[in-house]
C-alpha atoms as a PDB file:
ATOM      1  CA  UNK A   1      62.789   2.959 -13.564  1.00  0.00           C
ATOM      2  CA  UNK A   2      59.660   2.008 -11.171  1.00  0.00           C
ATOM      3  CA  UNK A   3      58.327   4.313  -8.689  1.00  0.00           C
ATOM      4  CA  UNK A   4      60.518   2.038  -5.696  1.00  0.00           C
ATOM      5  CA  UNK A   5      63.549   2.908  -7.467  1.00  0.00           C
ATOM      6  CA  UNK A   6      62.634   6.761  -7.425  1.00  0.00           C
ATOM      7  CA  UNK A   7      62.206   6.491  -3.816  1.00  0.00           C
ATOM      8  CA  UNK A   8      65.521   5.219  -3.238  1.00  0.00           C
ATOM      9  CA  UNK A   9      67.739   6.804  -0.790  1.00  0.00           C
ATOM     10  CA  UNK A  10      71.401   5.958  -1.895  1.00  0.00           C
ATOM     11  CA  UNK A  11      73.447   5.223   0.657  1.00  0.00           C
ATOM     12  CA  UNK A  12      77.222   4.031   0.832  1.00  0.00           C
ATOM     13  CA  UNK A  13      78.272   0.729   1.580  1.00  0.00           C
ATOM     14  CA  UNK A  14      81.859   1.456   1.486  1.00  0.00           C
ATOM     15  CA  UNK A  15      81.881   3.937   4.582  1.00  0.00           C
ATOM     16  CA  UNK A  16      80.929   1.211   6.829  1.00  0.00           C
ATOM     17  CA  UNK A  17      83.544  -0.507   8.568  1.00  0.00           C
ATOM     18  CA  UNK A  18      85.378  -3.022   7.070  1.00  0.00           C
ATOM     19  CA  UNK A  19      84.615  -5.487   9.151  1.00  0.00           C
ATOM     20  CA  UNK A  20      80.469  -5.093   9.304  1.00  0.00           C
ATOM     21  CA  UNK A  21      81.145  -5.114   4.896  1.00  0.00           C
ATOM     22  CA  UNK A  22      82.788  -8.070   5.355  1.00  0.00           C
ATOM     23  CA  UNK A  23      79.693  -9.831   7.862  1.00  0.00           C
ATOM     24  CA  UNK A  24      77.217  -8.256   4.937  1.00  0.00           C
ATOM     25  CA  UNK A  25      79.118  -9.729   2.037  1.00  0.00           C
ATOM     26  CA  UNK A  26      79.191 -13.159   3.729  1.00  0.00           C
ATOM     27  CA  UNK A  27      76.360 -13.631   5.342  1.00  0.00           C
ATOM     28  CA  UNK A  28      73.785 -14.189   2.697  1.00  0.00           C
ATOM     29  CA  UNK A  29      70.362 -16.001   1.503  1.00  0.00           C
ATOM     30  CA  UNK A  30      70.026 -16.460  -1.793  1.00  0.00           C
ATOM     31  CA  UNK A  31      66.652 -17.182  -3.164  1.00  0.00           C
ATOM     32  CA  UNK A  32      67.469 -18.777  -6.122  1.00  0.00           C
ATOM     33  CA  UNK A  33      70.045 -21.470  -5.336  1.00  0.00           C
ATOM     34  CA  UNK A  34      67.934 -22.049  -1.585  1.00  0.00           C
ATOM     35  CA  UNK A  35      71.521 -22.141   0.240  1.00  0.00           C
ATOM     36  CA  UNK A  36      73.394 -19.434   2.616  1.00  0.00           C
ATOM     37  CA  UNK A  37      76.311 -17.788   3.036  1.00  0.00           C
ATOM     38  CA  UNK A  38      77.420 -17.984  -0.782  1.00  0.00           C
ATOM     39  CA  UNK A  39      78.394 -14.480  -0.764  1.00  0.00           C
ATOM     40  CA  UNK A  40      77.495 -11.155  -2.523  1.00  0.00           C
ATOM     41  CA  UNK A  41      79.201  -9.324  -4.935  1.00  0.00           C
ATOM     42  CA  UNK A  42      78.598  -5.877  -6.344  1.00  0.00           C
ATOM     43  CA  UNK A  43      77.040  -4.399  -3.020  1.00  0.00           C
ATOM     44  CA  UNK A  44      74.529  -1.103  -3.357  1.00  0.00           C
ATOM     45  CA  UNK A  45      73.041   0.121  -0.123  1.00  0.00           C
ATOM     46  CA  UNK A  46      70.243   1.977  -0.146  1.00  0.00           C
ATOM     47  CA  UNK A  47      66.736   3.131   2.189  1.00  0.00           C
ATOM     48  CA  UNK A  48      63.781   2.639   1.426  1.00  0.00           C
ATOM     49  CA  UNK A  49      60.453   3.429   3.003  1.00  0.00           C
ATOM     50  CA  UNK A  50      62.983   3.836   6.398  1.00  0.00           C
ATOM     51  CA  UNK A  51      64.079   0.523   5.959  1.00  0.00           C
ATOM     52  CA  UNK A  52      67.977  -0.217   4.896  1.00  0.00           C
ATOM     53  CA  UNK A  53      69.038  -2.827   2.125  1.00  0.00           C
ATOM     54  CA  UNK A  54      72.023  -4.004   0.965  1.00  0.00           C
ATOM     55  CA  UNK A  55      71.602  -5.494  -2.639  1.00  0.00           C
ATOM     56  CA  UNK A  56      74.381  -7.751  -4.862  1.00  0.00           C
ATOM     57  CA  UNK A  57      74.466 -10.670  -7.087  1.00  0.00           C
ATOM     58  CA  UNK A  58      74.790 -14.179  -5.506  1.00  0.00           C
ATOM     59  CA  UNK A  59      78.442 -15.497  -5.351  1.00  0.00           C
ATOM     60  CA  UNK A  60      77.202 -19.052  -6.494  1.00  0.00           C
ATOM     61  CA  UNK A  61      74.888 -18.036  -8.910  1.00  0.00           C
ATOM     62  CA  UNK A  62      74.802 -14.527 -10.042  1.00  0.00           C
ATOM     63  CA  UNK A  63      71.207 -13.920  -9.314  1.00  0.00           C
ATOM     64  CA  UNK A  64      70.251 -10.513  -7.148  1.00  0.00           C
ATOM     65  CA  UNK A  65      70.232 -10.875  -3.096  1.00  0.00           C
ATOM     66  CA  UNK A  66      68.717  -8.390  -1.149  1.00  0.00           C
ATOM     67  CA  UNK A  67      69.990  -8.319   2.527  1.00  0.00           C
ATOM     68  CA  UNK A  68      67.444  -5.838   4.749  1.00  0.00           C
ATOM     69  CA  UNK A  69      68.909  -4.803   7.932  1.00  0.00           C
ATOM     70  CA  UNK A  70      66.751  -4.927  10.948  1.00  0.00           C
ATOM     71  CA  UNK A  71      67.621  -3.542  14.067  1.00  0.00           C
ATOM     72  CA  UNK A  72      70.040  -5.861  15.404  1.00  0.00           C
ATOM     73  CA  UNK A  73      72.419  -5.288  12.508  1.00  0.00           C
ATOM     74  CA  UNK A  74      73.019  -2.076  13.586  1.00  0.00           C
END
């Protein structure tokens, strides 16, 4: 495990409301396949260095996508 996992906060995805899951699991960039709003799968949530992230695996591809929230997702 690297050092930024250890510093993980875990956090859980599942108590937000259904709706806002749904937005996250849509709403997507995926790096490897260059194209948005494939979907994620398999969401963790977790803070980091004060700053939330919602990681999953690519709908399209299966490759990791890391959503950070900013301020206006809240």
């Amino acid at each position: 495990m690297s050092e930024s996992e250890d510093n993980r906060i875990e956090r859980d995805f599942f108590a937000r409301d259904p709706e806002e899951q749904q937005a996250f699991l849509t709403q997507t960039w995926c790096d490897h396949c260059q194209a948005a709003d494939l979907g994620m799968t398999d969401p963790i949530e977790y803070e980091l260095k004060k700053t939330v992230f919602i990681e999953g695996r690519c709908c399209g591809c299966g490759e990791p996508v890391v959503t950070e929230l900013t301020d206006e997702n809240f």
